[in-house]
Protein backbone atom coordinates (compact mmCIF):
# COMPACT_ATOMS: atom_id res chain seq x y z
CA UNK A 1 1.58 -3.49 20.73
CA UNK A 2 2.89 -3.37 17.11
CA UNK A 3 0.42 -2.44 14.24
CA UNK A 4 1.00 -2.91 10.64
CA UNK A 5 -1.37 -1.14 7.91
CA UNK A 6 -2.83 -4.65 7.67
CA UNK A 7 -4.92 -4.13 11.23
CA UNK A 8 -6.50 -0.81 8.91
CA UNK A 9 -6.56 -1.72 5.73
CA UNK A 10 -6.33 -4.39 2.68
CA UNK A 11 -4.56 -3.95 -0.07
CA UNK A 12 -4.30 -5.28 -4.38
CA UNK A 13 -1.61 -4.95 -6.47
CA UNK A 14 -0.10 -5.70 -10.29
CA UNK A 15 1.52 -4.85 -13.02
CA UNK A 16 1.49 -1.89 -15.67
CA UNK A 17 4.55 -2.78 -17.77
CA UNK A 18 7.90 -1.84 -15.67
CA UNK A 19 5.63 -0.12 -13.13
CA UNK A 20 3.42 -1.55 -10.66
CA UNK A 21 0.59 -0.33 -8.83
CA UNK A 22 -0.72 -0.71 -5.16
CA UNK A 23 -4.23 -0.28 -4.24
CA UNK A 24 -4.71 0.07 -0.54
CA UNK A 25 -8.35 0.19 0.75
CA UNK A 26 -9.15 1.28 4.06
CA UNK A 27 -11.80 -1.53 6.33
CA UNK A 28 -13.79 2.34 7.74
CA UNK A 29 -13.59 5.87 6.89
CA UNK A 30 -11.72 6.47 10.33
CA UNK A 31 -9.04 4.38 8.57
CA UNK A 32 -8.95 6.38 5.32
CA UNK A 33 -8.77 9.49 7.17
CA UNK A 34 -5.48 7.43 8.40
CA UNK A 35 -4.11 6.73 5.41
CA UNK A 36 -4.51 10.36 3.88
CA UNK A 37 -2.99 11.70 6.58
CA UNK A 38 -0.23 9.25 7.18
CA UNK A 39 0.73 7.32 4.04
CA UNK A 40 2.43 9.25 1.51
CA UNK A 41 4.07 8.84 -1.66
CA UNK A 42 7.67 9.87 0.15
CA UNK A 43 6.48 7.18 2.90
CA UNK A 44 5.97 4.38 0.19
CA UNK A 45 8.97 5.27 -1.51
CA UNK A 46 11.41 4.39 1.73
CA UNK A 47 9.36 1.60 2.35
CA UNK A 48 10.49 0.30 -1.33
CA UNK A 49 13.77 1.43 -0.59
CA UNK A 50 15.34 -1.85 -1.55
CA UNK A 51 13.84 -1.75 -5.05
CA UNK A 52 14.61 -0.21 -8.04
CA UNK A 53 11.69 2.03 -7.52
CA UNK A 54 12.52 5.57 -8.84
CA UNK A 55 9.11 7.57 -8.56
CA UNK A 56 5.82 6.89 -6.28
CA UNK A 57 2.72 8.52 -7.26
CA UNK A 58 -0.30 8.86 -4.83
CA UNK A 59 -3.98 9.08 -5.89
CA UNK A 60 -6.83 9.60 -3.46
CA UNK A 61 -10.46 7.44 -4.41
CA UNK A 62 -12.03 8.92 -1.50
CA UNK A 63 -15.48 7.21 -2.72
CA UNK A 64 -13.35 3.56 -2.45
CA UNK A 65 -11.94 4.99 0.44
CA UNK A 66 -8.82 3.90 -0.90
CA UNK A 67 -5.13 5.43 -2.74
CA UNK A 68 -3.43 4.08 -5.33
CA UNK A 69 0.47 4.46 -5.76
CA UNK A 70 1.80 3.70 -8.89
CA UNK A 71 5.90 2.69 -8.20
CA UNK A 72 7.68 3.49 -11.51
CA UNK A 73 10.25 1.43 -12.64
CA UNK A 74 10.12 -1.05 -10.13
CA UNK A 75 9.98 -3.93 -12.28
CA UNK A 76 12.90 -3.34 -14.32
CA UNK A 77 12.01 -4.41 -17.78
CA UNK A 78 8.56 -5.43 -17.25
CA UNK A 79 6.95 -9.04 -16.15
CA UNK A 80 7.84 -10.98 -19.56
CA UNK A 81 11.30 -9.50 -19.10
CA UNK A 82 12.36 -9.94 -15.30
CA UNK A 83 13.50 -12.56 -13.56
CA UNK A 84 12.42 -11.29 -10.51
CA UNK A 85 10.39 -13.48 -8.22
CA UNK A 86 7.47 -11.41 -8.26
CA UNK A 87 7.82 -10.03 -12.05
CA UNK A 88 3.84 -8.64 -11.71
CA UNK A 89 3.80 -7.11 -8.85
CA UNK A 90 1.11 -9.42 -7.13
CA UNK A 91 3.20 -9.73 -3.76
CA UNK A 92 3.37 -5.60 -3.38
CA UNK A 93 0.45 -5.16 -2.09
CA UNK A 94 0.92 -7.91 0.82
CA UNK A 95 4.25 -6.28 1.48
CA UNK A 96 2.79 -3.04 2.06
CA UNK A 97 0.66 -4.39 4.85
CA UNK A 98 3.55 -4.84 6.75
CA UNK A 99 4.81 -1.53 7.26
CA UNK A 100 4.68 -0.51 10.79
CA UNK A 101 2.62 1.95 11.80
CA UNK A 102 2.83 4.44 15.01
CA UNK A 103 -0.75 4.61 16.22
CA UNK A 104 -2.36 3.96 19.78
CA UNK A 105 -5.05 1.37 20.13
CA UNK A 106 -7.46 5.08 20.93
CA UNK A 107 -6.45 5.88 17.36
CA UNK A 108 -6.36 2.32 15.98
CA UNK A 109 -9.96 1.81 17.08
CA UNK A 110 -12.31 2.92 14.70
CA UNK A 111 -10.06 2.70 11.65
CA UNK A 112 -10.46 -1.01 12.44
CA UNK A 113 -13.39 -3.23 10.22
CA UNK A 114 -16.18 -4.19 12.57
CA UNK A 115 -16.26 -8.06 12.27
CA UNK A 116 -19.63 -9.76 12.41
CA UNK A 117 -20.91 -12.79 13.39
């Protein structure tokens, strides 16, 4: 079966002038284990590939269980100034929770969010 980050995690994004940030937040702490070990700056970056992103940043929130990339540049001139469809940013996040991910459903598991009833 084909996972996406979005079966491990949620994500919130915006603007910060020409840069925009991506917060992604891991549903467990099996899943943030995930994402520090597998999502990296270099990762995000070649996921972006198609925008004018030329720098991405990682931080680690381990208390949020969560990392924040900051993608420099990738809104040109900044959300007054683009024309872009998405001059703030808001859609990044979403976007992000479809990159594929390689994990087996023994992995995939406990990084999942228990849903209750």
């Amino acid at each position: 079966m084909n996972h996406t980050l979005k079966d491990i995690a949620y994500a919130r994004s915006g603007d910060k002038g020409r840069h925009a940030n991506i917060g992604l937040i891991a549903h467990t702490d099996a899943g943030y284990a995930f994402l520090q070990q597998h999502i990296t700056a270099e990762r995000v970056h070649a996921y972006f590939e198609a925008l004018p992103v030329t720098d991405v940043v990682r931080y680690e929130l381990p208390n949020l269980g969560a990392l924040n990339f900051v993608l420099h540049n990738v809104l040109g001139k900044g959300g007054s100034q683009s024309l872009a469809s998405d001059a703030q940013g808001k859609a990044l996040g979403q976007a992000l929770l479809m990159m594929p991910l390689e994990i087996t459903e023994t992995e995939l598991a406990p990084a999942r969010a228990e849903v209750t009833a």
